[in-house]
Protein backbone atom coordinates (compact mmCIF):
# COMPACT_ATOMS: atom_id res chain seq x y z
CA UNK A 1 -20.62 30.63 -9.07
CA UNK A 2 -20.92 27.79 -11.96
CA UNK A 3 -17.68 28.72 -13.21
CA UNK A 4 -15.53 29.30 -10.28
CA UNK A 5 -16.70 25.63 -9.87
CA UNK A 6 -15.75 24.16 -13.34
CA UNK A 7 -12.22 25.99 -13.05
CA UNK A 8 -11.91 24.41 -9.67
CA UNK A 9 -12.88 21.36 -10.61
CA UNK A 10 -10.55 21.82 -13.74
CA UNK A 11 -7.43 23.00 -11.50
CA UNK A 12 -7.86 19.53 -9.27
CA UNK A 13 -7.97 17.46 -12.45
CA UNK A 14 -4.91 18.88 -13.85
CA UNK A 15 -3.12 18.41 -10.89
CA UNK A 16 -4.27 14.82 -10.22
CA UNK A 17 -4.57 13.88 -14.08
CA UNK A 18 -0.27 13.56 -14.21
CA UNK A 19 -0.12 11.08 -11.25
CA UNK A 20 -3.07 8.39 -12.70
CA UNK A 21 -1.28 8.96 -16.34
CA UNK A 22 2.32 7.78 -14.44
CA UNK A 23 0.38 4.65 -12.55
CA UNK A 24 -0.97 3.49 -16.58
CA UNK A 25 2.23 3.71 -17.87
CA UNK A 26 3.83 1.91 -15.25
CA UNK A 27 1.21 -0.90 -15.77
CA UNK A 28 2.72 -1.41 -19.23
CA UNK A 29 5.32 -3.92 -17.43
CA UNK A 30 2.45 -5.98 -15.91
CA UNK A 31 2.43 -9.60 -17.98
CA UNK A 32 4.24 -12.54 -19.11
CA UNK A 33 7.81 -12.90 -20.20
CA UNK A 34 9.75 -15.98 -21.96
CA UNK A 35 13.10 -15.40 -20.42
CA UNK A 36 15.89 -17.36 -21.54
CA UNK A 37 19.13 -17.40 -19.82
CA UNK A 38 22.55 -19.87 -19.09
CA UNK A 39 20.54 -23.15 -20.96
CA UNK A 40 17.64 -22.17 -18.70
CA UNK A 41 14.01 -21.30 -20.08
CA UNK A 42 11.38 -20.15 -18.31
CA UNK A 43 8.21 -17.63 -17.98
CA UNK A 44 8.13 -14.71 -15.19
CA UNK A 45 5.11 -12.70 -14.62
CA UNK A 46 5.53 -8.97 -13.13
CA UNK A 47 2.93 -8.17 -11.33
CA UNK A 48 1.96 -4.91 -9.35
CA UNK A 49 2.04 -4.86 -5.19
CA UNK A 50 1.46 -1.30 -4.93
CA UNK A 51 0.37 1.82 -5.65
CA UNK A 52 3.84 2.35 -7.78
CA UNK A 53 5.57 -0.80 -6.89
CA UNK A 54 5.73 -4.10 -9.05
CA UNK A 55 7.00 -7.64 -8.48
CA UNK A 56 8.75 -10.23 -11.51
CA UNK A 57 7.97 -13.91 -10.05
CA UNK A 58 8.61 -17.29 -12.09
CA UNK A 59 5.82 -19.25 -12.77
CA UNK A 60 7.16 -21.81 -14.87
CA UNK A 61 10.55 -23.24 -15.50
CA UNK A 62 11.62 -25.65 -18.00
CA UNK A 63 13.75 -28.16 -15.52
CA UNK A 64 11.63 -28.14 -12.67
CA UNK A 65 13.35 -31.37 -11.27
CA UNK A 66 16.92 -32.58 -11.34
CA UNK A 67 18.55 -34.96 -13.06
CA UNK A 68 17.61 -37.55 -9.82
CA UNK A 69 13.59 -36.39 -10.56
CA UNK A 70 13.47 -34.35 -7.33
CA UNK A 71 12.07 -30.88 -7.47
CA UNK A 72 14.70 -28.12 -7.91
CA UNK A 73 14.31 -25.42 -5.01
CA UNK A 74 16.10 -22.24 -4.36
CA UNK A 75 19.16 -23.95 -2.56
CA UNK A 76 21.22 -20.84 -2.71
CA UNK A 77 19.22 -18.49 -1.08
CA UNK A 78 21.22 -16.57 1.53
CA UNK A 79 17.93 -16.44 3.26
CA UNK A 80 17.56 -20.25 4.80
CA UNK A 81 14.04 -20.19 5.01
CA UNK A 82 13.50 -19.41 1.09
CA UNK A 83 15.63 -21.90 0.21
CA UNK A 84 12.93 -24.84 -0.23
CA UNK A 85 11.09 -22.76 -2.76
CA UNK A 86 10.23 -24.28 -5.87
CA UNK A 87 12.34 -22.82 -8.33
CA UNK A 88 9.02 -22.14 -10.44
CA UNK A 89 7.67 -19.97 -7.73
CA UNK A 90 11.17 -17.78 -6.95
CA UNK A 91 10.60 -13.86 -6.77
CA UNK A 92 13.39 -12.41 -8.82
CA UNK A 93 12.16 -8.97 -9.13
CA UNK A 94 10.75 -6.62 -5.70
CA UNK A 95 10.18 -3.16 -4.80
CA UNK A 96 10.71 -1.90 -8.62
CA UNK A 97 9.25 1.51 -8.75
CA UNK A 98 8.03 3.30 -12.64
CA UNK A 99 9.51 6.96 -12.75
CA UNK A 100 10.57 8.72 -16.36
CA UNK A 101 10.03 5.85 -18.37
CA UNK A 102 12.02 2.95 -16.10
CA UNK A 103 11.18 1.04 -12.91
CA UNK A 104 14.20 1.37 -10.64
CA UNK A 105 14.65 1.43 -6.74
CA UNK A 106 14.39 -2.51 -6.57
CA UNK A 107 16.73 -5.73 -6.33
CA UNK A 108 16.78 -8.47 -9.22
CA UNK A 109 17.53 -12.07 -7.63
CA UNK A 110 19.57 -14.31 -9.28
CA UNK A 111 19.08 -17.57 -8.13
CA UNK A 112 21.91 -19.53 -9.82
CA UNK A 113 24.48 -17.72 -7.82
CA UNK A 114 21.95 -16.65 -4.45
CA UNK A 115 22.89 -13.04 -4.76
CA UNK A 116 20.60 -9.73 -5.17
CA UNK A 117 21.63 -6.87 -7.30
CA UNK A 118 20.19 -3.49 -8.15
CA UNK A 119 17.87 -3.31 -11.07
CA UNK A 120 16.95 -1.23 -13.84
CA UNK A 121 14.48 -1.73 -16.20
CA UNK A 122 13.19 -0.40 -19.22
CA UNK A 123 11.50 -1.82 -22.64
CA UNK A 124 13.78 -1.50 -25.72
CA UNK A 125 11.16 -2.11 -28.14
CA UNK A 126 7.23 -2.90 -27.63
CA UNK A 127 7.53 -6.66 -26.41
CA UNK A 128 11.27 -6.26 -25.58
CA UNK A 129 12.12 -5.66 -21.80
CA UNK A 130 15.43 -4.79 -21.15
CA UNK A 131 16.60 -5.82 -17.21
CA UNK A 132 19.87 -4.90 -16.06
CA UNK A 133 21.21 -5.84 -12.93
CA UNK A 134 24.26 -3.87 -11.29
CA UNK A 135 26.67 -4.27 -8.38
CA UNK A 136 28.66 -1.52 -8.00
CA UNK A 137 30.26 -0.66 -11.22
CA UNK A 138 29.74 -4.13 -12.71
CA UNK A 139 26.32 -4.66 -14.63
CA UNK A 140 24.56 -7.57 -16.60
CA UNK A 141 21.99 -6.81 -19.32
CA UNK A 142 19.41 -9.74 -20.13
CA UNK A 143 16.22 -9.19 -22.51
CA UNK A 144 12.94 -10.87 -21.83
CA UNK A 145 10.16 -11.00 -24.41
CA UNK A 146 6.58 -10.08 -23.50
CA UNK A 147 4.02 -12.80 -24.39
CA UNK A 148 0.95 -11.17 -23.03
């Protein structure tokens, strides 16, 4: 009876054991990243908002206010209610999923032209995270480095 348990209990862990090793990799992404990009410089945090999903949001930018002092927002959001955001609060990474080594099956925003794109994302080296957003066949690679 003892050991029909154990090799039960053994089964269940090796089927459950794959699942909790996919959610700890996909962690790896969660932290800050100096992202440079255009003349702009900022830091963006991923962070996770679900069982397999994560989130990139800025939370700190460089020029925060215009040249007049005012705070710069997210004027060219498509959606008009976003669009007095702080631009060092703007989400420009949702929905990402990890699977096989990338988190895919999300949208990066890019808020200097108000448009979302798909998104791909992978880390090229160990601090190195390589985003690349696509629309259709087009595609832009940018590199953010982990700080923590």
């Amino acid at each position: 009876m003892m050991k029909q348990t154990i090799l039960t209990l053994a089964c269940l862990l090796a089927m459950v054991a794959p699942s909790f090793a996919q959610n700890f990799a996909g962690d790896k992404i969660i932290g800050t990243y100096w992202v440079e990009q255009d003349g702009d410089k900022s830091k963006v945090r991923f962070s996770k908002t679900g069982a397999n999903t994560y989130k990139a949001q800025i939370i700190w930018i460089e020029k925060a206010k215009d040249e007049k002092g005012n705070l710069r927002t997210d004027m060219k959001n498509p959606d008009k209610a976003k669009r007095k955001t702080p631009a060092g609060e703007i989400v420009l990474v949702e929905k990402v999923s990890y699977k096989d080594g990338k988190w895919t099956d999300g949208e990066i925003y890019d808020p200097t032209r108000g448009k979302s794109f798909t998104v791909n994302i992978w880390f090229s080296d160990a601090k190195t995270l390589c985003v690349k957003g696509s629309f259709g066949p087009f595609s832009e690679k940018v590199y953010w480095k982990k700080l923590e």
